[in-house]
C-alpha atoms as a PDB file:
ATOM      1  CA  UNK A   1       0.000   0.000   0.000  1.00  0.00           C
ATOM      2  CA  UNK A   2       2.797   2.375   0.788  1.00  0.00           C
ATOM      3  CA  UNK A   3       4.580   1.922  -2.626  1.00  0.00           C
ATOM      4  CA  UNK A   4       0.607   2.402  -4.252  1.00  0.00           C
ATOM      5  CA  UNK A   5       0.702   6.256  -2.201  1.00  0.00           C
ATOM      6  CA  UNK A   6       4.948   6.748  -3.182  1.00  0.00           C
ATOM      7  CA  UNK A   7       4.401   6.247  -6.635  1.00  0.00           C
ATOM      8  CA  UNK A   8       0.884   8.566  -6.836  1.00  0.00           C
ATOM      9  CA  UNK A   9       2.708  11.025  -4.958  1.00  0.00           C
ATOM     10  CA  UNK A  10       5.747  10.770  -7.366  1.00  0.00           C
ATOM     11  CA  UNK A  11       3.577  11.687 -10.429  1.00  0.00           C
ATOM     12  CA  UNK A  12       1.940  14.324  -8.278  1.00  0.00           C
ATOM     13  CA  UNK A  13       5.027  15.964  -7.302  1.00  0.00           C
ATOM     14  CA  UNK A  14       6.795  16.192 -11.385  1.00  0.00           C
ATOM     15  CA  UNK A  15       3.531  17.301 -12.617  1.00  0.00           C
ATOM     16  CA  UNK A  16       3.167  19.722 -10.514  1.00  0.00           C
ATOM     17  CA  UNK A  17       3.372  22.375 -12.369  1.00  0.00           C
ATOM     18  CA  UNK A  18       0.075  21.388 -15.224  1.00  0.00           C
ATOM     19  CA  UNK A  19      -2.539  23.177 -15.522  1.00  0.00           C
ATOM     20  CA  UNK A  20      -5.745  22.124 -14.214  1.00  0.00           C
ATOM     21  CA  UNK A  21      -9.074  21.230 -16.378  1.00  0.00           C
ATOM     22  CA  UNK A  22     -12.430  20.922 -15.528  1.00  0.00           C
ATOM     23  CA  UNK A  23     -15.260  18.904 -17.468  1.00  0.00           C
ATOM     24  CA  UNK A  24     -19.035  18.233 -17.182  1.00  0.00           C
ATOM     25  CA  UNK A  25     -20.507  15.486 -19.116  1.00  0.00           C
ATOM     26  CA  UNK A  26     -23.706  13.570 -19.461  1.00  0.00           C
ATOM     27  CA  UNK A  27     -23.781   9.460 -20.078  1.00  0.00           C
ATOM     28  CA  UNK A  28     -25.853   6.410 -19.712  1.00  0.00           C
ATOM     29  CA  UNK A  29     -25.737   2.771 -20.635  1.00  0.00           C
ATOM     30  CA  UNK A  30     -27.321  -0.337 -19.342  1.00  0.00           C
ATOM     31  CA  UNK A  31     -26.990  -1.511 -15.384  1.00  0.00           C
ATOM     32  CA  UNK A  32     -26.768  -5.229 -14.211  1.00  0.00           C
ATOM     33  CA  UNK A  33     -28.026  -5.528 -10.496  1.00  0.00           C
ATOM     34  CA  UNK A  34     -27.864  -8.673  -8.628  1.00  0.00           C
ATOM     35  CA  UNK A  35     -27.888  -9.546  -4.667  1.00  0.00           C
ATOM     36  CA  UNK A  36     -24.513 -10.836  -3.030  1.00  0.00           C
ATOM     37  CA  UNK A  37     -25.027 -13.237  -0.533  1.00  0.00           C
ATOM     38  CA  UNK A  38     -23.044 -14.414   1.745  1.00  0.00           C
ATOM     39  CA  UNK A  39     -22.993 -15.385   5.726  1.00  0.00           C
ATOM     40  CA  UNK A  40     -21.073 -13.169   8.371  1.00  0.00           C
ATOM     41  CA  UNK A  41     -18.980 -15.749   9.690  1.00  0.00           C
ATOM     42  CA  UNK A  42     -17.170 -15.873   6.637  1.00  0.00           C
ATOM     43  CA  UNK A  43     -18.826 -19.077   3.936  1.00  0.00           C
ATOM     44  CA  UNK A  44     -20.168 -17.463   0.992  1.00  0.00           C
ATOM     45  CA  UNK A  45     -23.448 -19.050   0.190  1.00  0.00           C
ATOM     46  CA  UNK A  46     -24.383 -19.020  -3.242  1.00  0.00           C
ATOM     47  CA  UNK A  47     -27.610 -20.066  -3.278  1.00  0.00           C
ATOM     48  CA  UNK A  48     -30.516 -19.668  -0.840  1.00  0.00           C
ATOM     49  CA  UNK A  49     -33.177 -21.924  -2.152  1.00  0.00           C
ATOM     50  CA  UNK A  50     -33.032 -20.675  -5.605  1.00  0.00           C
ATOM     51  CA  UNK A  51     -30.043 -18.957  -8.139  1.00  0.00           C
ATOM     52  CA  UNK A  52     -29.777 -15.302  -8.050  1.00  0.00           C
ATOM     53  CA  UNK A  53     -29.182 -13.453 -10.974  1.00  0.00           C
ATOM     54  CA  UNK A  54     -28.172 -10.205 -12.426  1.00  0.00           C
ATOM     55  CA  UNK A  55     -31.461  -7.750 -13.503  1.00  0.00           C
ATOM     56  CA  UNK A  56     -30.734  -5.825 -16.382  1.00  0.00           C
ATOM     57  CA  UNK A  57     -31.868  -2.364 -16.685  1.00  0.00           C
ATOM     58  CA  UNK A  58     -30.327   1.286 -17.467  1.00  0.00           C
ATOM     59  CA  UNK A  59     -28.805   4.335 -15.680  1.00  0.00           C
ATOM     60  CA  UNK A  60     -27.185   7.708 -16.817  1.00  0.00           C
ATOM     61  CA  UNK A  61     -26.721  10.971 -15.010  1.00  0.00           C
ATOM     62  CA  UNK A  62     -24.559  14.114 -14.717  1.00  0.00           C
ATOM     63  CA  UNK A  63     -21.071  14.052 -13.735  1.00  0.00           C
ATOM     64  CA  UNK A  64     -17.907  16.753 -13.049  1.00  0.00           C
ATOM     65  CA  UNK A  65     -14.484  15.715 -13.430  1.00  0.00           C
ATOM     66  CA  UNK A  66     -11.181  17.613 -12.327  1.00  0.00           C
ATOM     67  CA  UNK A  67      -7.941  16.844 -13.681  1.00  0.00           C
ATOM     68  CA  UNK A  68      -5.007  17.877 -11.298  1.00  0.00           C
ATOM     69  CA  UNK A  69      -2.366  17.042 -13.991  1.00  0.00           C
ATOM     70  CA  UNK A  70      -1.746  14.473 -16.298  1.00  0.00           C
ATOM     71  CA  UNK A  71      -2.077  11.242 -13.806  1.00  0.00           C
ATOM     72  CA  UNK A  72      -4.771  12.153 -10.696  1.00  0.00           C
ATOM     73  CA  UNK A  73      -8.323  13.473 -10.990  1.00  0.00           C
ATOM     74  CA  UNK A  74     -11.436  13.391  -8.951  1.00  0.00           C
ATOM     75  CA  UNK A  75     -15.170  12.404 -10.411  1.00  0.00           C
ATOM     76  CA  UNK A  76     -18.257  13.881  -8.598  1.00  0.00           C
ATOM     77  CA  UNK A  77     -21.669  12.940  -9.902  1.00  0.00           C
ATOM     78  CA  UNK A  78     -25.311  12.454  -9.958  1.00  0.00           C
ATOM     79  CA  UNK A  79     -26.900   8.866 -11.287  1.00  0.00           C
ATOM     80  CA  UNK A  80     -30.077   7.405 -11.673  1.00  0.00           C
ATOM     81  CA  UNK A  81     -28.877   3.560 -11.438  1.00  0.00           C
ATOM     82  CA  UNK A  82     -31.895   0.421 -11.773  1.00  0.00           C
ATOM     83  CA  UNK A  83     -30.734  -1.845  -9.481  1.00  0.00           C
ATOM     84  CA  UNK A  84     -32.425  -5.000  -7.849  1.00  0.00           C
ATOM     85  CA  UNK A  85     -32.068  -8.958  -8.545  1.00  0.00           C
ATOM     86  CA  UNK A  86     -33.764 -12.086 -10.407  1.00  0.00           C
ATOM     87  CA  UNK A  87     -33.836 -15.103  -7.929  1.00  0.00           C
ATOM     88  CA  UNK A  88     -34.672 -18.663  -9.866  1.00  0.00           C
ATOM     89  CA  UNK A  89     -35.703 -21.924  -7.626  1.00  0.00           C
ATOM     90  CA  UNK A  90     -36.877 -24.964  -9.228  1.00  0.00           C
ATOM     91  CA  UNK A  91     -38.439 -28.262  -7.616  1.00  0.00           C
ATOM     92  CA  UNK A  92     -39.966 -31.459  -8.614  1.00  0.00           C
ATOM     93  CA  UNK A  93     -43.291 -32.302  -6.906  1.00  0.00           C
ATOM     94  CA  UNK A  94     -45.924 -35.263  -7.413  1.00  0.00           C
ATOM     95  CA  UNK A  95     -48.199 -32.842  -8.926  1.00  0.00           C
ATOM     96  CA  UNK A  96     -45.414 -31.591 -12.065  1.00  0.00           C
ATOM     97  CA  UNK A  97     -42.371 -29.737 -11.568  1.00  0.00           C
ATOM     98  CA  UNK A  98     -42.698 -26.073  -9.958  1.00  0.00           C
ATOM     99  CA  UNK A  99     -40.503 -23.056 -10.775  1.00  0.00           C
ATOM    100  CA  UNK A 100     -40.946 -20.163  -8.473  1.00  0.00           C
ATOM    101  CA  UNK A 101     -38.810 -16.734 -10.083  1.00  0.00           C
ATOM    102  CA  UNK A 102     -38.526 -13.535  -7.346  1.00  0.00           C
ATOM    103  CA  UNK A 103     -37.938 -10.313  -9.208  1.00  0.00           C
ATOM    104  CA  UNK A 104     -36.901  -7.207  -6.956  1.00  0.00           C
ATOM    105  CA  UNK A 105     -36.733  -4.120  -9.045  1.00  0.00           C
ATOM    106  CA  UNK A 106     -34.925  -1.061  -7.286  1.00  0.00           C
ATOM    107  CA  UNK A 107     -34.508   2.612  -8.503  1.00  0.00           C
ATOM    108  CA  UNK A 108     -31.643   4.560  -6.946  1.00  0.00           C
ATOM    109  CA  UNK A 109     -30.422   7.926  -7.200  1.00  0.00           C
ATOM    110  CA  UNK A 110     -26.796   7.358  -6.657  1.00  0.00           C
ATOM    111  CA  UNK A 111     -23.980   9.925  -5.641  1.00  0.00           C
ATOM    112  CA  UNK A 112     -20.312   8.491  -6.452  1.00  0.00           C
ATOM    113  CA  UNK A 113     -16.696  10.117  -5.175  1.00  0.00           C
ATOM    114  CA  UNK A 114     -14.227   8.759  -6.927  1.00  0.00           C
ATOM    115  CA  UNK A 115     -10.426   9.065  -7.610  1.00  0.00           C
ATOM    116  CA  UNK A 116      -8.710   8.645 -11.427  1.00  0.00           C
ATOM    117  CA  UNK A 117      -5.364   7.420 -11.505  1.00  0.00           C
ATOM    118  CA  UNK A 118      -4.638   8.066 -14.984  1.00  0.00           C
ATOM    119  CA  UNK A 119      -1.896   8.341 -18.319  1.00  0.00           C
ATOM    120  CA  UNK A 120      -2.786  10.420 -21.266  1.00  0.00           C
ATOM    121  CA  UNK A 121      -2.391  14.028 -23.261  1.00  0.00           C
ATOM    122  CA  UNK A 122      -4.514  16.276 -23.851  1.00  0.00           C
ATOM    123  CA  UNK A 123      -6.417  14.772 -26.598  1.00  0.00           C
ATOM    124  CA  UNK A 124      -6.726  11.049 -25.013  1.00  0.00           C
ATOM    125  CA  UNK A 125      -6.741   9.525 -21.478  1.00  0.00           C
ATOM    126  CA  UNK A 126      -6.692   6.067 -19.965  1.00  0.00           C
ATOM    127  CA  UNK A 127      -7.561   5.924 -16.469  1.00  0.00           C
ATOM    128  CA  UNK A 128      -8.009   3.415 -13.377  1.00  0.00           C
ATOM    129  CA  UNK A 129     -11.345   4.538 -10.934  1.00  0.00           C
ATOM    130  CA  UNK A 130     -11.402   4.077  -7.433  1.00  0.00           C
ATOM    131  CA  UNK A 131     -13.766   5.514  -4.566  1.00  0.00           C
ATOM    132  CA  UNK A 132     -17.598   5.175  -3.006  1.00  0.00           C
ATOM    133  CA  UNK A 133     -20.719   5.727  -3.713  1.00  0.00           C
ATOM    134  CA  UNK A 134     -24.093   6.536  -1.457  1.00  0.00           C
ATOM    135  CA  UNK A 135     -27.534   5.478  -3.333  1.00  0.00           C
ATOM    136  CA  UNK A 136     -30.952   6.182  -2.142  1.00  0.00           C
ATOM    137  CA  UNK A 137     -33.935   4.252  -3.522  1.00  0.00           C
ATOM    138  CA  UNK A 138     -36.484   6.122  -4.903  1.00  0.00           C
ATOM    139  CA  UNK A 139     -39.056   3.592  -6.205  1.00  0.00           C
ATOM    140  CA  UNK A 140     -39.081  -0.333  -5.688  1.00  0.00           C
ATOM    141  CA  UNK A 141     -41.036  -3.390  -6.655  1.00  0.00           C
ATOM    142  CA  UNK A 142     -41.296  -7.112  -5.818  1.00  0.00           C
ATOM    143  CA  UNK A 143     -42.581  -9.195  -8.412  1.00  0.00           C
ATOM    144  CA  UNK A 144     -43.691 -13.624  -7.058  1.00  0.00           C
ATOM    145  CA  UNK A 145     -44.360 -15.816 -10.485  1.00  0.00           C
ATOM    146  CA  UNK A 146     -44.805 -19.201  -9.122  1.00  0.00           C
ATOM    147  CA  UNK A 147     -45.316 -21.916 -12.278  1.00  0.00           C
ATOM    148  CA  UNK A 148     -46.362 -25.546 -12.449  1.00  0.00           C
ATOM    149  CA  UNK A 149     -45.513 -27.282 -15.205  1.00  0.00           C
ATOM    150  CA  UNK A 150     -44.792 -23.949 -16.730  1.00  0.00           C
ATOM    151  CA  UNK A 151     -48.268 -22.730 -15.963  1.00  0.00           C
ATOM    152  CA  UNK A 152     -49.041 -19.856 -13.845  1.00  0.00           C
ATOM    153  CA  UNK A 153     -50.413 -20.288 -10.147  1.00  0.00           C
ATOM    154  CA  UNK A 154     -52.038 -16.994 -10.340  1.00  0.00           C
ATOM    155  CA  UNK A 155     -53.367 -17.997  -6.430  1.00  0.00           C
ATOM    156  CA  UNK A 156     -49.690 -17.252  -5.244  1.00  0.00           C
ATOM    157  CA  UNK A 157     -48.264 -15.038  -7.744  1.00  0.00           C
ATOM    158  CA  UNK A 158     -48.028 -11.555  -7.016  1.00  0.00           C
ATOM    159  CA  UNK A 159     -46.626  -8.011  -7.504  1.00  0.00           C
ATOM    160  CA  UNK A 160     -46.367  -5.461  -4.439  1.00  0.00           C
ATOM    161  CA  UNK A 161     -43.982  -2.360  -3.872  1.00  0.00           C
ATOM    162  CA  UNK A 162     -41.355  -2.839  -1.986  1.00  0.00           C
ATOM    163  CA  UNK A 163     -41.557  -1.542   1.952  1.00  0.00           C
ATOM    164  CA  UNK A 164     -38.454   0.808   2.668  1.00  0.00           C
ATOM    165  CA  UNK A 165     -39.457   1.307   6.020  1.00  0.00           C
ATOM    166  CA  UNK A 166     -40.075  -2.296   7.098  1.00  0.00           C
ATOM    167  CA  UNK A 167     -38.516  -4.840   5.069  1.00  0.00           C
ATOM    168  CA  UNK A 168     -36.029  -3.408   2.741  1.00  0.00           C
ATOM    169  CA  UNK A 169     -32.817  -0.552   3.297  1.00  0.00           C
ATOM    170  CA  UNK A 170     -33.272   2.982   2.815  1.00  0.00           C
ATOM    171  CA  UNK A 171     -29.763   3.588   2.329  1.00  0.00           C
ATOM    172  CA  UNK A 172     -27.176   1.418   0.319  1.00  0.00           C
ATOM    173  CA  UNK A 173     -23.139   2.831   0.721  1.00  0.00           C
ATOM    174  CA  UNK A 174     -20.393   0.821  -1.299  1.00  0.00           C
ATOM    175  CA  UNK A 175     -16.855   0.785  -2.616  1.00  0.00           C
ATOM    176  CA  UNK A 176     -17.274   1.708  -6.845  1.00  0.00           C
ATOM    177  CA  UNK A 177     -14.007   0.472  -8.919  1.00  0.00           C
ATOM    178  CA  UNK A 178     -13.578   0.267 -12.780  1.00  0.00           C
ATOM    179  CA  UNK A 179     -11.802   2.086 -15.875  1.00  0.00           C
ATOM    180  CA  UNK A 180     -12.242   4.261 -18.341  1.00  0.00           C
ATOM    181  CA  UNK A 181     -11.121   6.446 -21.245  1.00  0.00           C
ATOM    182  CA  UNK A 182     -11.652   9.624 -22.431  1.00  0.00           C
ATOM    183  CA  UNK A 183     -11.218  11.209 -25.813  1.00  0.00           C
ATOM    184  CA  UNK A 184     -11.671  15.027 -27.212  1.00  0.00           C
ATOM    185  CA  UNK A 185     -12.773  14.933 -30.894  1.00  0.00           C
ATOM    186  CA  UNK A 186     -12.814  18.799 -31.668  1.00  0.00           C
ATOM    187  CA  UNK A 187     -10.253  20.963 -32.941  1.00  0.00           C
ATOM    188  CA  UNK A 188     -10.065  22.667 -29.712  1.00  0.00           C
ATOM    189  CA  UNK A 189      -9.924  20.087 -27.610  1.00  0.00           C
ATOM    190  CA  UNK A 190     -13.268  20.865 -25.888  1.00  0.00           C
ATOM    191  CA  UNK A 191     -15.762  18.040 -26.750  1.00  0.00           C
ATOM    192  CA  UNK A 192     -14.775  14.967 -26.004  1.00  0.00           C
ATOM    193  CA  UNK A 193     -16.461  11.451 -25.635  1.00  0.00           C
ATOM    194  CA  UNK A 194     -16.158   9.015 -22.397  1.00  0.00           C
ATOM    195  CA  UNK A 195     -16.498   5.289 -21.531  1.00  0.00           C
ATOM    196  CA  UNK A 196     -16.572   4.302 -17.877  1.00  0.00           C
ATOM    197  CA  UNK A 197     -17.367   0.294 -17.173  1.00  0.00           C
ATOM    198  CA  UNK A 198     -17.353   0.522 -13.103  1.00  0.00           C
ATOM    199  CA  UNK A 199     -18.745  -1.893 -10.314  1.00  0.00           C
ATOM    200  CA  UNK A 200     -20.349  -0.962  -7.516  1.00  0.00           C
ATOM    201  CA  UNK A 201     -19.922  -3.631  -4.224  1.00  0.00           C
ATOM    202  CA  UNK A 202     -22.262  -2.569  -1.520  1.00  0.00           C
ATOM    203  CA  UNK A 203     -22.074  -2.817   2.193  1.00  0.00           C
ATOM    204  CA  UNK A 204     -25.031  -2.164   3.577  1.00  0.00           C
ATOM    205  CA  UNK A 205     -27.673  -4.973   3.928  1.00  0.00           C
ATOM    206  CA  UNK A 206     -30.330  -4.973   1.414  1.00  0.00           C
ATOM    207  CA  UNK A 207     -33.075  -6.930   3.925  1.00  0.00           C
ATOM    208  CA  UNK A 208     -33.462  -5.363   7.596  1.00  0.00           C
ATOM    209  CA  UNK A 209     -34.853  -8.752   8.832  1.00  0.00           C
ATOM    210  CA  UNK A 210     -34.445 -12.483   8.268  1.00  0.00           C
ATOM    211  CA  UNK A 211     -36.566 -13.664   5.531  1.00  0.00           C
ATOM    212  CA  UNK A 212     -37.670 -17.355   4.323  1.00  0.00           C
ATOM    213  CA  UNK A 213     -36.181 -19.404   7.365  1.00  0.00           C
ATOM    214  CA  UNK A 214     -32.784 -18.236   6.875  1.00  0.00           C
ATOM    215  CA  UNK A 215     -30.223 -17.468  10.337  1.00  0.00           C
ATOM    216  CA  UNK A 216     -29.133 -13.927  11.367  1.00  0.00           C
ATOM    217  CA  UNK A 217     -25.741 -14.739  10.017  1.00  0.00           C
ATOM    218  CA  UNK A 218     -27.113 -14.137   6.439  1.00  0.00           C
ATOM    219  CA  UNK A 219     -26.507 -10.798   4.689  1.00  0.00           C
ATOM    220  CA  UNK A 220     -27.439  -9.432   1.442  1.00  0.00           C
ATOM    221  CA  UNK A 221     -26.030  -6.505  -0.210  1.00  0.00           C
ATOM    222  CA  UNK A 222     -26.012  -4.848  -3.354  1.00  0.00           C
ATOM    223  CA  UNK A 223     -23.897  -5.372  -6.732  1.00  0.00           C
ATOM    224  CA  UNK A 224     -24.214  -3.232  -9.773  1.00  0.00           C
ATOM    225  CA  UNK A 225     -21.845  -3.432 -13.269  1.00  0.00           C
ATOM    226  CA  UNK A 226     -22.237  -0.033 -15.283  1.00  0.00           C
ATOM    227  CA  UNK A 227     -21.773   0.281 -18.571  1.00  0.00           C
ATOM    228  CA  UNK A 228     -21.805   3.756 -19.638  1.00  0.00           C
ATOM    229  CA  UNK A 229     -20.646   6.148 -22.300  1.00  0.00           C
ATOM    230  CA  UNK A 230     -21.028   9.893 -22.342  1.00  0.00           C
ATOM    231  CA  UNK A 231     -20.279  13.308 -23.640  1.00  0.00           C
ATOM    232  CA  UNK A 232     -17.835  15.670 -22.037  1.00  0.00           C
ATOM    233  CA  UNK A 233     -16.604  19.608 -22.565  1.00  0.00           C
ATOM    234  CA  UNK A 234     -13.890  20.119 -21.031  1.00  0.00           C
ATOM    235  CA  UNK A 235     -12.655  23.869 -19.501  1.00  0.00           C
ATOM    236  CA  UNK A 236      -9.182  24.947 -18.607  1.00  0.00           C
ATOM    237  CA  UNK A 237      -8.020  24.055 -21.665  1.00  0.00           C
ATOM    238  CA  UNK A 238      -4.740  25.820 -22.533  1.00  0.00           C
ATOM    239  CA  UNK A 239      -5.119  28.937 -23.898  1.00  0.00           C
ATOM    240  CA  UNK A 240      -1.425  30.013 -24.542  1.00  0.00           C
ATOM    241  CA  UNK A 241      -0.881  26.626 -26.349  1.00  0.00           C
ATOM    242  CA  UNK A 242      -3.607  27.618 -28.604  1.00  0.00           C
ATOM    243  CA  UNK A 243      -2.677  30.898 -28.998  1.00  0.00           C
ATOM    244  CA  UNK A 244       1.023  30.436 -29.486  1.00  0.00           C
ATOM    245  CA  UNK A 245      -0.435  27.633 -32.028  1.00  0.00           C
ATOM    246  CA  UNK A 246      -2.603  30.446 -33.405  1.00  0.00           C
ATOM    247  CA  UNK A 247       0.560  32.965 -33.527  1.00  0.00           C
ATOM    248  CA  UNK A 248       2.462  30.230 -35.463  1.00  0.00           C
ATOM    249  CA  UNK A 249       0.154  29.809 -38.170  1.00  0.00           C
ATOM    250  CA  UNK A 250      -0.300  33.564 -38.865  1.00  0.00           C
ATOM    251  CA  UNK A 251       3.610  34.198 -39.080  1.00  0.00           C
ATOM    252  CA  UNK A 252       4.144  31.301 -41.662  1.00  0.00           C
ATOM    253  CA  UNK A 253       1.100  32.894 -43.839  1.00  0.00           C
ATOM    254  CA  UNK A 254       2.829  36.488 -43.336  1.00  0.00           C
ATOM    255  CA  UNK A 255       6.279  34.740 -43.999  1.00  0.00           C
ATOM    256  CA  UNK A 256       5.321  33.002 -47.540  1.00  0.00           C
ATOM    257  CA  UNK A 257       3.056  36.249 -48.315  1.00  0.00           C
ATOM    258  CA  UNK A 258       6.746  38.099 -48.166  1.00  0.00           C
ATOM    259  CA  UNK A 259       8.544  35.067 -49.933  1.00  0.00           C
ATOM    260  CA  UNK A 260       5.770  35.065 -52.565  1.00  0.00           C
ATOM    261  CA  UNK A 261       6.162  38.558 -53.218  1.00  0.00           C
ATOM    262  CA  UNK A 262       9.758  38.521 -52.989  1.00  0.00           C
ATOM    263  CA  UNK A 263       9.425  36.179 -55.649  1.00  0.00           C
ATOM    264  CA  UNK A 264       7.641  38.359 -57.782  1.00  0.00           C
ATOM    265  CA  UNK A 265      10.048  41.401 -57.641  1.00  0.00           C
ATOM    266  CA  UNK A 266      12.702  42.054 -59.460  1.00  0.00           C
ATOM    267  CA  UNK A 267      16.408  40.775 -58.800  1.00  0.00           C
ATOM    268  CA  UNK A 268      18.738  43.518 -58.155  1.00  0.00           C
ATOM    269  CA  UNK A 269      21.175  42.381 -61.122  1.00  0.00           C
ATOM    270  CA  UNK A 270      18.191  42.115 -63.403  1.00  0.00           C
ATOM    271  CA  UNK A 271      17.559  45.962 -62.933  1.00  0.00           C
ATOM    272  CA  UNK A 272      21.004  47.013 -63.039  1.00  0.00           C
ATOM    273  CA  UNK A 273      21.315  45.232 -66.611  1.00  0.00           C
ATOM    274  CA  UNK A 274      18.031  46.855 -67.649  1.00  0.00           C
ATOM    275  CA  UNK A 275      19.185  50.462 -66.257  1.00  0.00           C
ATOM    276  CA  UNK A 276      22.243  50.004 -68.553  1.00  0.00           C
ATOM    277  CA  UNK A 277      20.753  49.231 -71.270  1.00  0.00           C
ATOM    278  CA  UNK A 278      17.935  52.694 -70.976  1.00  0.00           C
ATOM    279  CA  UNK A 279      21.306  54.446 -70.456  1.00  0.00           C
ATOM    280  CA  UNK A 280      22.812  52.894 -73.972  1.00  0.00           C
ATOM    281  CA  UNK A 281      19.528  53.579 -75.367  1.00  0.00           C
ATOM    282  CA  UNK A 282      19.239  57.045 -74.371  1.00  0.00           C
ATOM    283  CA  UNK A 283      23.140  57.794 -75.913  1.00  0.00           C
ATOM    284  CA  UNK A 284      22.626  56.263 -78.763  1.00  0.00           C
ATOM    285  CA  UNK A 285      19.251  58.930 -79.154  1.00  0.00           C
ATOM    286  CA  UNK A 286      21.238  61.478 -78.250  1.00  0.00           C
ATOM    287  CA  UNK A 287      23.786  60.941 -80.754  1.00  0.00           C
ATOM    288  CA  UNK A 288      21.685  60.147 -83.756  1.00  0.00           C
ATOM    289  CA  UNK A 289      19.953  63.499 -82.812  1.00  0.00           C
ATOM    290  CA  UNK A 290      23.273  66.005 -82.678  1.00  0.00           C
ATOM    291  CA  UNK A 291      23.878  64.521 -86.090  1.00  0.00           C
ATOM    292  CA  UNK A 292      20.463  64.874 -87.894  1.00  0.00           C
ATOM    293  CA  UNK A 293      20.384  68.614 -86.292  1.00  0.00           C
ATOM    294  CA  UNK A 294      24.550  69.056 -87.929  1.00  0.00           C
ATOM    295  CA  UNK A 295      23.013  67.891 -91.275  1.00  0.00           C
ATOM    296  CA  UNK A 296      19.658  70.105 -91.394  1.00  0.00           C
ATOM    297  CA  UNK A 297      22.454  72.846 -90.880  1.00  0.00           C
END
């Protein structure tokens, strides 16, 4: 861990001197949300009379990134993330074989802090994402298809929201890792696109009591994969770099303007030659008319 925090600090310290940027972006893509399961004494349990499995749905939000220099930058954002899980049991019974599938769909508003650990210019960016997240619910629903012989029992199927207050979390706080990249497509290096693919591992237990017969040892929390890509403008971009770029440009046109029109005039020995041969000229007049005026006398 120390030589992770000496070598962050090392890039830190001998790009010191870079220029800050600031960018706000928009992006969205699809969410996966499954339960983890597992017992607090420490055996992982990965099924509790049925399979869970991931629910797919979407997210997107707003988000502002700082870059401090070239390697370490911060993300702060607002998400709206579909979370929840699919849970699958199957049995054989005398009267046919029964499949019973418990859908919990979950709504968050999410808030991540992260930290980018990063390589890249000014034009493209690879980074490493590290940090939490804090997600409130906002709407949830618990879907119970139980089938028999791939009929539906419609006597013990049902579809209720879910009860915040009672049965399920209010709060859900987690660790969110991934990567990403970022690239700026203009001219100016202003508008750029993103791609973040992060997961989010959650701490907090999803149930506040024991449900179907299983100890207090057992804890669910939440998991979510996001897949999201977005677009960014960037500010702080540098200003002198464009403008000495700008100054560049200018002086090459003035420079080929002279060259050109350098070109065009005359060479020095050229006009010599030509004012020597007016001079000749104008003798040779001068001559021929002294001798015409002797002769008329």
């Amino acid at each position: 861990m120390k030589k992770i925090l000496y070598l962050v600090l090392f890039f830190a310290v001998i790009d010191a001197h870079a220029k800050i940027t600031y960018s706000i972006g928009i992006k969205g893509g699809p969410v996966f949300g499954r339960f983890k399961n597992y017992s607090l004494e420490g055996s992982k349990k990965s099924s509790l009379g049925g399979q869970f499995s991931s629910r797919i749905g979407g997210g997107g939000g707003i988000n502002g990134r700082i870059w401090f220099n070239k390697f370490i930058g911060i993300d702060l954002g607002v998400e709206f993330n579909m979370g929840g899980n699919i849970q699958k049991a199957q049995q054989q019974m005398p009267t046919g074989f029964r499949e019973r599938i418990l859908t919990h769909k979950i709504n968050y508003i999410t808030i991540p802090l992260v930290a980018h650990l990063g390589w890249g210019n000014d034009r493209l960016r690879v980074y490493g994402t590290a940090g939490g997240y804090y997600a409130l619910p906002v709407h949830g629903r618990e879907n119970y298809d139980e089938y028999i012989n791939k009929n539906l029992v419609t006597s013990t199927s049902y579809k209720k929201d879910i009860d915040f207050d009672n049965e399920f979390t209010k709060n859900d706080i987690g660790i969110r890792f991934g990567a990403g990249i970022e690239a700026y497509v203009s001219k100016n290096k202003r508008h750029g696109v993103t791609f973040d693919a992060t997961y989010d591992w959650g701490l907090t237990k999803v149930y506040r009591d024991v449900i179907d017969d299983l100890d207090d040892k057992t804890k669910f929390t939440n998991s979510r994969t996001n897949i999201q890509v977005g677009y960014i403008y960037r500010f702080g971009v540098d200003e002198k770099k464009t403008a000495s770029t700008k100054t560049k440009t200018e002086k090459a046109k003035t420079e080929k303007v002279k060259e050109e029109k350098k070109a065009k005039e005359p060479k020095p020995e050229k006009v010599k030659e030509e004012k020597v041969k007016e001079e000749s000229k104008a003798k040779e007049k001068k001559v021929k008319e002294t001798k015409e005026k002797i002769m008329t006398e």
